[in-house]
Protein backbone atom coordinates (compact mmCIF):
# COMPACT_ATOMS: atom_id res chain seq x y z
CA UNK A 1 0.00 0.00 0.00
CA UNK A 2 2.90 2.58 0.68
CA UNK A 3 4.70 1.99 -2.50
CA UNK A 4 1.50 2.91 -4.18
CA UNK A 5 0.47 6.19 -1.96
CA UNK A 6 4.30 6.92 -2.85
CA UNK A 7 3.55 6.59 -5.73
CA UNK A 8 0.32 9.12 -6.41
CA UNK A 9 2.35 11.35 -4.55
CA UNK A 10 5.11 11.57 -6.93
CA UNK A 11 2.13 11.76 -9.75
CA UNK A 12 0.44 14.32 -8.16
CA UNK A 13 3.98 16.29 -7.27
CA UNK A 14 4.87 15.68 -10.74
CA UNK A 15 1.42 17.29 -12.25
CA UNK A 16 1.71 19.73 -10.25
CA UNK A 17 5.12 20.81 -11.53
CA UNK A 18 3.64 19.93 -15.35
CA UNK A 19 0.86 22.35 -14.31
CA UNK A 20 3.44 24.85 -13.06
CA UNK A 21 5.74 24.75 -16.68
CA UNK A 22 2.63 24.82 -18.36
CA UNK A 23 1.18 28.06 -16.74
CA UNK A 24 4.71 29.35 -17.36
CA UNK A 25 5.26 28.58 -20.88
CA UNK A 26 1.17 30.28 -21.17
CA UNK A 27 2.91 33.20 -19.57
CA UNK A 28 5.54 33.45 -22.06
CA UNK A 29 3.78 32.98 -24.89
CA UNK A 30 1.54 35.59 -24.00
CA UNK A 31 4.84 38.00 -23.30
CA UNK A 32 6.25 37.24 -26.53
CA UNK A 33 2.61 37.77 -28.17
CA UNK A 34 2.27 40.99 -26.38
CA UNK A 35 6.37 42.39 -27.26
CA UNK A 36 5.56 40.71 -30.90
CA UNK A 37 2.57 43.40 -30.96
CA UNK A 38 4.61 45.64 -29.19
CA UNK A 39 7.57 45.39 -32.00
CA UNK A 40 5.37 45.63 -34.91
CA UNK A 41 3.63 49.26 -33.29
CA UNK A 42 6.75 50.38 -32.83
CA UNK A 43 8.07 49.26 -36.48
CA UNK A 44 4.57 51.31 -37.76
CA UNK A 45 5.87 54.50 -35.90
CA UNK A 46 9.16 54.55 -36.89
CA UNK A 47 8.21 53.66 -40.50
CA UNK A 48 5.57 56.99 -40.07
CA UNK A 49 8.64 58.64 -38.88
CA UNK A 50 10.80 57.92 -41.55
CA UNK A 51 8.26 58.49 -44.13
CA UNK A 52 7.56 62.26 -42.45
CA UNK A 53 11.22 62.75 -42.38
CA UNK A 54 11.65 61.54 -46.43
CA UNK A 55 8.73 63.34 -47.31
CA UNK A 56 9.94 67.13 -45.79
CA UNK A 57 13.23 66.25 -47.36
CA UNK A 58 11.55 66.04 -50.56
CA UNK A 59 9.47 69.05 -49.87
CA UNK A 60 12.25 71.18 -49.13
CA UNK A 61 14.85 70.13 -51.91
CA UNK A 62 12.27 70.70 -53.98
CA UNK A 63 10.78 73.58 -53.29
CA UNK A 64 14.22 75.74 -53.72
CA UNK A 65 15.50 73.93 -56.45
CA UNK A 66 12.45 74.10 -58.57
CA UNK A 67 11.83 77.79 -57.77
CA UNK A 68 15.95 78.40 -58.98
CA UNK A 69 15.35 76.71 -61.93
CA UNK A 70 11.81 78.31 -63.11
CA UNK A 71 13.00 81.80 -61.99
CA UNK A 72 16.32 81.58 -63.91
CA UNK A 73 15.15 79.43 -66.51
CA UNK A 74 11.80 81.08 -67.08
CA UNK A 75 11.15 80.20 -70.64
CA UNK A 76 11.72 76.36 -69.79
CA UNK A 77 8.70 74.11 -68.49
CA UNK A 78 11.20 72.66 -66.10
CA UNK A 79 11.14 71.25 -62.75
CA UNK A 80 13.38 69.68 -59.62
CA UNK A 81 12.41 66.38 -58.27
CA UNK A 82 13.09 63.50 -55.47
CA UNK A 83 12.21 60.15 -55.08
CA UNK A 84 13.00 57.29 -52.33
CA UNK A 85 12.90 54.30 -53.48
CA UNK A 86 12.95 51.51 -50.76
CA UNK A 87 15.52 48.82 -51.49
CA UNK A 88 16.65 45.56 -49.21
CA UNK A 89 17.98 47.22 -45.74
CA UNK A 90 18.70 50.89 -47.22
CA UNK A 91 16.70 53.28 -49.01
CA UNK A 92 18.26 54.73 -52.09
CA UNK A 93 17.68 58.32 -53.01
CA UNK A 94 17.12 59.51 -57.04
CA UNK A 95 17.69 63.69 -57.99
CA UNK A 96 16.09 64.08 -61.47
CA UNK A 97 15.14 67.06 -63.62
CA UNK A 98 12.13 67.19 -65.56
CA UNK A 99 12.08 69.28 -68.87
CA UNK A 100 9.01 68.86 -71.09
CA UNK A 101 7.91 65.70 -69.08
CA UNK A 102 11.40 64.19 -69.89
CA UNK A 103 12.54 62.82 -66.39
CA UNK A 104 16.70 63.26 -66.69
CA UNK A 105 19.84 63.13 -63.95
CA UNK A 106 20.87 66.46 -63.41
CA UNK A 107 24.33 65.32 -63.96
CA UNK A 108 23.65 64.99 -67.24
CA UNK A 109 25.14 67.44 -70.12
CA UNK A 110 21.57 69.42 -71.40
CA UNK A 111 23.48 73.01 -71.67
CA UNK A 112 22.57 76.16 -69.57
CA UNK A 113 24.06 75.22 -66.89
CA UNK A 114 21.37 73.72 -64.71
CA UNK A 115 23.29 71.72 -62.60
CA UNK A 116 25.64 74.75 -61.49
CA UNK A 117 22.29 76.40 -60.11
CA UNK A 118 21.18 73.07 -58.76
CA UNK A 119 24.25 72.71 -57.00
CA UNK A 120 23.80 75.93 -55.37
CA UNK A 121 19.73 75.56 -54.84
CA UNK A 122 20.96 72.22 -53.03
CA UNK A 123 23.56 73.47 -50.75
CA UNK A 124 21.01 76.28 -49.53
CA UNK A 125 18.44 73.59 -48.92
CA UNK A 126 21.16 71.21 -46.93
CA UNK A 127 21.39 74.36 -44.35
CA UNK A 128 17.73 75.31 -44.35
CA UNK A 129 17.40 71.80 -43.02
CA UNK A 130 19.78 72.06 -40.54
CA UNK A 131 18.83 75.56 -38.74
CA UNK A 132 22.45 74.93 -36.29
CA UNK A 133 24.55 75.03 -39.15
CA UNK A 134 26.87 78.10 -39.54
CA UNK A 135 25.02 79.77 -42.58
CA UNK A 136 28.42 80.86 -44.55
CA UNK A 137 28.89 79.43 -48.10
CA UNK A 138 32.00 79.22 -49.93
CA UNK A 139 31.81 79.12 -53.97
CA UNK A 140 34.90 78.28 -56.03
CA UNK A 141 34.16 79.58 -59.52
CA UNK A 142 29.97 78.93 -59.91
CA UNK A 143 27.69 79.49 -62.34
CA UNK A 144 30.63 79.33 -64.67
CA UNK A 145 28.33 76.66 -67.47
CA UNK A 146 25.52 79.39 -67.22
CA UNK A 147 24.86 80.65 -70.41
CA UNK A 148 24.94 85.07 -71.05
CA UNK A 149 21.16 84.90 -71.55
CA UNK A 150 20.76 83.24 -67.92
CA UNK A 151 23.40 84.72 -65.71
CA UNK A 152 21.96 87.92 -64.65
CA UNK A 153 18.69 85.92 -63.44
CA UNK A 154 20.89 83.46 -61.81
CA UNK A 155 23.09 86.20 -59.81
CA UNK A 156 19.67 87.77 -58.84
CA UNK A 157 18.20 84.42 -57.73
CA UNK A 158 21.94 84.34 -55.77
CA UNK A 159 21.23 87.61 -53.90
CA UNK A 160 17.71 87.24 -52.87
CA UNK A 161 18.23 83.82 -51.54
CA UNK A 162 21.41 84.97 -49.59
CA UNK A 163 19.16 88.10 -48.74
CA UNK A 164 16.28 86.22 -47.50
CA UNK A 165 17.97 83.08 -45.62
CA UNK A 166 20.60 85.16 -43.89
CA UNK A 167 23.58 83.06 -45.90
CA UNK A 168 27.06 84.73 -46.35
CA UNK A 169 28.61 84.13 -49.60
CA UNK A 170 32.17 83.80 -50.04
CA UNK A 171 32.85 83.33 -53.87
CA UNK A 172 35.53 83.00 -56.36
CA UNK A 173 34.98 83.85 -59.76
CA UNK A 174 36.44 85.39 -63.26
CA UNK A 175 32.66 86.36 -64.00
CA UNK A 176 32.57 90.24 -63.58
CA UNK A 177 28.74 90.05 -63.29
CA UNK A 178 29.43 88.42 -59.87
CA UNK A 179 32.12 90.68 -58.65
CA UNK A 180 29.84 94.33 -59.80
CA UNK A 181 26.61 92.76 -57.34
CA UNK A 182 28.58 92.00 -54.92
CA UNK A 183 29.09 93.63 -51.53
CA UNK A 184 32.76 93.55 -51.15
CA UNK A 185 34.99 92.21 -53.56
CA UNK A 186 38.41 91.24 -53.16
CA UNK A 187 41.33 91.05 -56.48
CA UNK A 188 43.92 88.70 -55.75
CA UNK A 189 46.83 88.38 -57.90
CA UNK A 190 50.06 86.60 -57.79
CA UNK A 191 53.61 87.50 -58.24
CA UNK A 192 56.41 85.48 -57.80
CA UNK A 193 54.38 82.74 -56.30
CA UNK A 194 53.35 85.36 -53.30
CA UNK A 195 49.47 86.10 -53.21
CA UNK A 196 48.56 89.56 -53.42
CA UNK A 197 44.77 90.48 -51.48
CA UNK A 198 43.77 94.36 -52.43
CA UNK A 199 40.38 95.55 -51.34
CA UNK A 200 38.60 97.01 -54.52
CA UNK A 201 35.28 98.18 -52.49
């Protein structure tokens, strides 16, 4: 009779311990349910994030650099455009110019000198973005592929946009269009391999 009361205690020890593990492993499933719901809420926010960051990117590259190229290029139905497009662990980014509903890379040879102003429209949209950043901007020789018929609009576009977003322009340049609207201008020549800085105004 003992072994067998032994017995149905080590059963009943044994279910209970069964019963124990069982509640348990409920338990966890339930936790890993819950962070599983958890995880994909939080991968919805930060996706929402990252699609409100892409999508004021795109709004303010292409703001500027549309309005540069319709206000110097005026007579062109032309326009400045982003797009994301989501790849396997990275998002890759595509700059295009549209000209007559021809999509092309603004790297691309099409005259006038569109990516000179794009480079500039670009750079001013890198610091609107980033209010912290020291709002100087040093040129070496710009707007140099600009065609005669373009430049004046361009060096306008130049001043209003350094007028308007507080930007100091430091500039190099052979283009005496540039030098006569500029506030101070510099000459600096070379002799003998020294540098020579005179103030002309």
């Amino acid at each position: 009779m003992q072994p067998l009361i032994t017995r149905a205690k080590a059963l009943f020890l044994m279910e209970q311990r069964i019963s124990s593990e069982v509640s348990k492993l409920q338990e966890a499933v339930e936790d890993a349910h819950q962070q599983a719901i958890t995880q994909r809420k939080a991968q919805v926010l930060l996706q929402q994030a990252a699609d409100s960051l892409q999508q004021n990117i795109k709004n303010a590259l292409t703001l500027l650099c549309t309005a540069a190229l319709k206000d110097v290029f005026h007579d062109k139905q032309v326009s400045f455009g982003v797009e994301f497009i989501p790849q396997k662990h990275t998002t890759a980014v595509e700059l295009y110019i549209e000209e007559d509903g021809i999509r092309y890379d603004p790297l691309e040879s099409r005259g006038h000198g569109m990516a000179d102003l794009l480079t500039f429209a670009l750079r001013v949209s890198i610091m609107a973005l980033q209010p912290n950043m020291r709002k100087v901007l040093i040129m070496d020789e710009p707007f140099t592929r600009i065609s005669a018929e373009y430049r004046d609009r361009a060096i306008k576009f130049v001043k209003t946009v350094s007028e308007q977003a507080g930007i100091q322009i430091i500039l190099v340049t052979h283009i005496p269009e540039l030098a006569e609207r500029a506030d101070k201008v510099f000459k600096v020549t070379m002799n003998n391999g020294v540098s020579k800085v005179e103030v002309v105004r």
